[in-house]
Structure formats: C-alpha cells, structure tokens
Protein backbone atom coordinates (compact mmCIF):
# COMPACT_ATOMS: atom_id res chain seq x y z
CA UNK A 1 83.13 -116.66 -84.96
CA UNK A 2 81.50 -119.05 -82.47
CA UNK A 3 83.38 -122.75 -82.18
CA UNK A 4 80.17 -124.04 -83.34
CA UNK A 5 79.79 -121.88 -86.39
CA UNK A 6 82.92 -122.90 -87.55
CA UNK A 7 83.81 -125.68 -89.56
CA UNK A 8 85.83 -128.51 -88.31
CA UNK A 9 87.17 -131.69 -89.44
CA UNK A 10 84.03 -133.40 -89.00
CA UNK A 11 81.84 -131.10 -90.74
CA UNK A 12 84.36 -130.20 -93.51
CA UNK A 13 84.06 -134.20 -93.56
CA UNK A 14 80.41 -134.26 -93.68
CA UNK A 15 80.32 -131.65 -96.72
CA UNK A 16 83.13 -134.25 -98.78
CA UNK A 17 80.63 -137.20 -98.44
CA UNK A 18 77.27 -135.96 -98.48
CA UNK A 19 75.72 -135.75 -94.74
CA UNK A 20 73.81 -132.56 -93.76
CA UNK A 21 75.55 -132.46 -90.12
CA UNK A 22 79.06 -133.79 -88.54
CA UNK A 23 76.79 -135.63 -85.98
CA UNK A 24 76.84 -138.74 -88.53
CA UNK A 25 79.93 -139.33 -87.40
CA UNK A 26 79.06 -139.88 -83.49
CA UNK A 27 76.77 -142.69 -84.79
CA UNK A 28 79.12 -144.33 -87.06
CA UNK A 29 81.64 -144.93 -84.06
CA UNK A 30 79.19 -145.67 -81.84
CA UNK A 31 78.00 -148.43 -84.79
CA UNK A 32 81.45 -149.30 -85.04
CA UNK A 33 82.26 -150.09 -81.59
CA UNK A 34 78.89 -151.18 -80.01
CA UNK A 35 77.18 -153.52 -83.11
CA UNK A 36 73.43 -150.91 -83.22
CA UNK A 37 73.10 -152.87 -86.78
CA UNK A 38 74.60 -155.76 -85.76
CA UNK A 39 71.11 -158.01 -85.32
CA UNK A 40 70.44 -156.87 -88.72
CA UNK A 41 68.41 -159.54 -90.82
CA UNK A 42 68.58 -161.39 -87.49
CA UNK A 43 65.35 -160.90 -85.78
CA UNK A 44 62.75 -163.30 -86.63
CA UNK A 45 58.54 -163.65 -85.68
CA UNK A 46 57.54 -166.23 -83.67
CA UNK A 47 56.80 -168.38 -86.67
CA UNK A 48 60.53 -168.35 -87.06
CA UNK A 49 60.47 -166.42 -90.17
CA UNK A 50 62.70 -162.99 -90.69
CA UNK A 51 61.32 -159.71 -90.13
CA UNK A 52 62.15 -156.63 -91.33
CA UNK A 53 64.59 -154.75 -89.28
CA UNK A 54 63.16 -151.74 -87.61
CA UNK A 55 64.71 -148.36 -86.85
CA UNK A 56 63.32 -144.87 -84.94
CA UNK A 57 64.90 -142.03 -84.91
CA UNK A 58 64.25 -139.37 -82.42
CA UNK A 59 65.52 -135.79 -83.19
CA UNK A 60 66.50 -136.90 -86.56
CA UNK A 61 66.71 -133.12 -88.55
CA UNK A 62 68.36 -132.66 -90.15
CA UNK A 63 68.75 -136.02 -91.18
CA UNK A 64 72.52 -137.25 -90.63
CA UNK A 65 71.47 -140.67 -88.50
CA UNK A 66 68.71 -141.42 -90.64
CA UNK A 67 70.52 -141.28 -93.95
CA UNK A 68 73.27 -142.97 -92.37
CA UNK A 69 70.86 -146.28 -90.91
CA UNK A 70 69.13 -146.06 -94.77
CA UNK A 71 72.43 -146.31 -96.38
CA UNK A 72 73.17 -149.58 -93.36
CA UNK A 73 70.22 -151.43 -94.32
CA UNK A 74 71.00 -151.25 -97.97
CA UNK A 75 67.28 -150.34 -98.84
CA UNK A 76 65.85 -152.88 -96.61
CA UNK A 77 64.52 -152.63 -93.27
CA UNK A 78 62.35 -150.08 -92.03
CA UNK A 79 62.87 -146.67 -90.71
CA UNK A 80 60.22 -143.91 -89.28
CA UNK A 81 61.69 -140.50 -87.49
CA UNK A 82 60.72 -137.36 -86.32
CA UNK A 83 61.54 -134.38 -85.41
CA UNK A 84 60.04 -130.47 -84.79
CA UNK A 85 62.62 -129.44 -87.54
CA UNK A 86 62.03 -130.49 -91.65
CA UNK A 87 64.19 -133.23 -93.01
CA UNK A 88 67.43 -131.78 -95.29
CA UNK A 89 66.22 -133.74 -98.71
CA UNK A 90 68.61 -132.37 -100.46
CA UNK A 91 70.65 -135.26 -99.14
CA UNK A 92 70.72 -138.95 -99.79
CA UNK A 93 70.42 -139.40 -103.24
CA UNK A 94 66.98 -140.04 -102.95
CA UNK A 95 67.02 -142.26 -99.47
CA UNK A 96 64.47 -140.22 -97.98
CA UNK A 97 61.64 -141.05 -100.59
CA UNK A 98 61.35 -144.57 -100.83
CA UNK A 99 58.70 -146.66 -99.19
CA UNK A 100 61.01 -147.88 -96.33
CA UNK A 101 61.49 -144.61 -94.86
CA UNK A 102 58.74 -142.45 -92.96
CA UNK A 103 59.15 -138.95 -91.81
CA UNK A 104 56.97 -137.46 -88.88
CA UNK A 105 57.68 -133.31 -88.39
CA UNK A 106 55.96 -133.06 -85.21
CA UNK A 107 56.65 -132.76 -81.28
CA UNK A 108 57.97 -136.05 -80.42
CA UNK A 109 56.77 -135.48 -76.50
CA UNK A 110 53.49 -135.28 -77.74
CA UNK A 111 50.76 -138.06 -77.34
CA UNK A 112 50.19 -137.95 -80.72
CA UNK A 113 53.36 -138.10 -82.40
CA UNK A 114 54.06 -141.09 -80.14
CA UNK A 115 51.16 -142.68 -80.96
CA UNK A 116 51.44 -142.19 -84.65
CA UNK A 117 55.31 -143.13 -84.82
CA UNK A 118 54.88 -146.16 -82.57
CA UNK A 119 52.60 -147.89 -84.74
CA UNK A 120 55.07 -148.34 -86.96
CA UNK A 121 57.27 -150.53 -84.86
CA UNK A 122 58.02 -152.89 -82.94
CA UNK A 123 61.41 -151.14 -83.53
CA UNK A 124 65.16 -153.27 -83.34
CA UNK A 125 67.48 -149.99 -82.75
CA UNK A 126 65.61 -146.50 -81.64
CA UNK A 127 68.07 -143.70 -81.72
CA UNK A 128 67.49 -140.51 -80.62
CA UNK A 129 70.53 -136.91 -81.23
CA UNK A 130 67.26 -134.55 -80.01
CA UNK A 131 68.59 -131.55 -78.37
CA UNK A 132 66.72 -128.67 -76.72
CA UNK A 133 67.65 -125.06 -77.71
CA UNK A 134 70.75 -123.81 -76.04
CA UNK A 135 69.89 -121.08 -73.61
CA UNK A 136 73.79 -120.96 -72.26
CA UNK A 137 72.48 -121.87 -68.64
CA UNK A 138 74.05 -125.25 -68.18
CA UNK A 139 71.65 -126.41 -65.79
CA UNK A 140 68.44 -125.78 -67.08
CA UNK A 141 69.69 -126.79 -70.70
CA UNK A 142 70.74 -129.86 -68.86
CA UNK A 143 66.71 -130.59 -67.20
CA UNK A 144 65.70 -129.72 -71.08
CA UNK A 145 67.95 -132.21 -72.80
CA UNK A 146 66.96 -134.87 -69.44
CA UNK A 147 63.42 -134.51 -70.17
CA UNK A 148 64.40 -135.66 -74.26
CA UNK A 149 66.24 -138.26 -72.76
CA UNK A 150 63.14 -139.85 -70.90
CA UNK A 151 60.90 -139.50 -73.55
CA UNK A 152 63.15 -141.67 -75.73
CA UNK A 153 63.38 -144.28 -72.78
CA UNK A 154 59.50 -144.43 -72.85
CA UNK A 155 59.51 -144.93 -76.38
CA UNK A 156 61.88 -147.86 -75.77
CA UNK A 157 59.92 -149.33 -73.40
CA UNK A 158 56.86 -149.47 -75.16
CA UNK A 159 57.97 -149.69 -79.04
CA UNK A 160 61.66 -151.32 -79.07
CA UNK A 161 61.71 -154.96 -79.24
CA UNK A 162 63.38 -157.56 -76.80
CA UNK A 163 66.77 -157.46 -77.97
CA UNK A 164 66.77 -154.74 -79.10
CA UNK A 165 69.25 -151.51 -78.93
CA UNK A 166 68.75 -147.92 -77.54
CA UNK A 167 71.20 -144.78 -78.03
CA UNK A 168 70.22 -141.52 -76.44
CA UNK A 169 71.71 -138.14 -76.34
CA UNK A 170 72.17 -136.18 -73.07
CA UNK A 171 73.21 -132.87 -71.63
CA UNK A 172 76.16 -134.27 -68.59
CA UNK A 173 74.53 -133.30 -65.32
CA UNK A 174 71.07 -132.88 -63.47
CA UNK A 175 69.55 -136.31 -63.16
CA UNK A 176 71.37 -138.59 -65.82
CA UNK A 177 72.90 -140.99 -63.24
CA UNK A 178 69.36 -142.09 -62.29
CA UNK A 179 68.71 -141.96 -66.41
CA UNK A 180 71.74 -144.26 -66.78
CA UNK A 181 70.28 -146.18 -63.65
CA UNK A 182 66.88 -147.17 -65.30
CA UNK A 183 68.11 -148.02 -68.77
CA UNK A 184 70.70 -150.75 -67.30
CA UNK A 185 67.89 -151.85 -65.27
CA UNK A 186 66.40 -152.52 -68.94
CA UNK A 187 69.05 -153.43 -70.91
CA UNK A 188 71.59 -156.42 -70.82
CA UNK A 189 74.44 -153.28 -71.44
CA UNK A 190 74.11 -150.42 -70.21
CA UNK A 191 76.91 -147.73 -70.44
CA UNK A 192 77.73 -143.92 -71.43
CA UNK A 193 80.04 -143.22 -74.44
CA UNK A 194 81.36 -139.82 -75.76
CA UNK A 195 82.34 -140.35 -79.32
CA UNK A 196 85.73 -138.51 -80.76
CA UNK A 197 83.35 -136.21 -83.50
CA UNK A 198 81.76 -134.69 -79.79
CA UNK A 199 83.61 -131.13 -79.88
CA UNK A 200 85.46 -130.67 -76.67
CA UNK A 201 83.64 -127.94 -75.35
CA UNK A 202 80.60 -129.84 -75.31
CA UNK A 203 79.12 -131.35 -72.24
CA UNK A 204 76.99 -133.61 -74.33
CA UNK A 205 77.36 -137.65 -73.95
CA UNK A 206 75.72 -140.55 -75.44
CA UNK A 207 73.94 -143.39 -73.54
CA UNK A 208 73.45 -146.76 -74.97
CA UNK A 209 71.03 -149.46 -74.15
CA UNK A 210 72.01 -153.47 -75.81
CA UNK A 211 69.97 -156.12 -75.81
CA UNK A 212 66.67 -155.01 -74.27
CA UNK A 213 65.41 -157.26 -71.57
CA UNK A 214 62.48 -159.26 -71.63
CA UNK A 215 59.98 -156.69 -69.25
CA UNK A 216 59.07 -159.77 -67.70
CA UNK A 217 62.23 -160.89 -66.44
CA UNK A 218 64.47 -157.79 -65.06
C-alpha cells in the first residue's frame, strides 16, 4: 500500500472529529501559530463600522479548510471557495448550506471563476491547499503546483484586503524563491512554514502572506 493510501495519525484523526481530509490539520497550526483569524470582527469600513469578515478558499475539495474557517467564524463572516473537485457535504453538520458560505466547482485559473468568486470579496484571509495531479516527475509537478501558487497571489492582489492574510500551498523547487520574493514584497510578513501534519515524504510547503500592504505604499 502506497504511504499516501494509508492512514496515519492525522487522518485516523480527521475520521474521530469529522473532517473529510488530514489537511485540516496543516491549517489549524498554521492558525495557531501565525493569527489567519486573528483580525476577526476587527476590520471595519471607512465609516468606522464592522464588516463582515471575509474568507476564499482556493482548492478547497474536499472541504477540510473551509469547514474548519466556518466552524472559526462561529456562523458569521463570509466564506466563498472553489475548486474543480465537488465539496464532501457529508461533512459539517450542515456548515456548507447556510447563507454565509458559497461554493464555486469550477477552474479557479479561469477568467470566469475569478471573476465570479472575486465579487464576493474584498476578502480578510484567502487560503489556497490546490494541488495539481501528481505525475511522479518532481519537476514538472513542481511548474504545475507554481503556476497554482501565482494564481492565488493574483487573487490576493486584486480581491484580499489591506491587512489582510494570504496562505498558499507549493510544490519545493522550480521558481518558489522568486514566489516567496513577490509576496514579501506585498506583505508586512512574509515567510515559508511546513506544518507537522505535512507527511515526510512530501516536498510540499506552505507560504504565508500577513498584513497585506497598502499597493500604494510598498
């Protein structure tokens, strides 16, 4: 049996408290250590008055993250997501249907799903755990899992609020010093992370943008 096919800790874990995939657990460290929820309730309009925190997730099937940022806001807030995959309803209790949550199943490289999704923001945390198909060639999956990468940057850049936070998946290698490069040169923070529910094997990392700058003032 594969590594991956088999169940670990993490997804034995998963199973016990009702998340469709271990990768939950990669965003509740990186929560944990890094605040991504932390401005919740905080942001306000420029009339001073609160507004609704906003999440986007990127890759979000089968639906660990969003359940997870759902369950944070305590049925406030806002989150939209997509993904080429369907959404795991099974889970959540019933999360996934109320009027706070909006699920996209479409391309999220395409002008359209942008488009669509963005509309829904401006967004306070955008997360994105997409992941190309593994063809076992290291490099080209890495290029693949780049080209994700940058298409969650340009959704931060044009639908994440000032202040706001970014966490991106990425294959190690290829061009992700230059990613890492860019998204400091947006963010107040920014720095790669490799949470403990990664499996070793894995060449996978996690990038994380705090406290988007003003686009004016970098």
């Amino acid at each position: 049996m594969s590594p991956y096919n088999k169940p670990d800790f993490w997804s034995l874990q998963a199973q016990k408290e009702g998340y469709p995939a271990r990768s939950v657990y990669k965003l509740k460290e990186m929560d944990e250590k890094f605040g991504l929820f932390r401005s919740f309730r905080g942001f306000r309009s420029k009339s001073g008055s609160p507004t609704p925190f906003k999440v986007l997730d990127l890759g979000a099937a089968p639906g660990s993250w969003s359940l997870y940022a759902l369950q944070k806001m305590g049925g406030q807030g806002f989150l939209a997501a997509a993904d080429l995959s369907p959404l795991s309803r099974g889970y959540g209790k019933g999360l996934f249907n109320g009027d706070n949550f909006f699920f996209l199943q479409g391309d999220i490289t395409a002008a359209e799903t942008k488009e669509l999704i963005v509309s829904y923001g401006p967004f306070h945390l955008l997360m994105s755990d997409a992941a190309p198909g593994t063809s076992g060639n290291s490099s080209a999956d890495a290029l693949r899992s780049l080209a994700l990468a940058e298409a969650a940057l340009e959704y931060a850049e044009s639908a994440l609020a000032k202040g706001g936070n970014l966490v991106v998946k990425v294959f190690q290698g290829g061009g992700t010093p230059k990613l890492l490069k860019h998204i400091r040169e947006r963010f107040a923070i920014g720095k790669g992370f490799k949470p403990q529910a990664c499996r070793r094997e894995s060449f996978e990392t996690y990038y994380l943008g705090l406290d988007k700058k003003d686009p004016g003032k970098r």
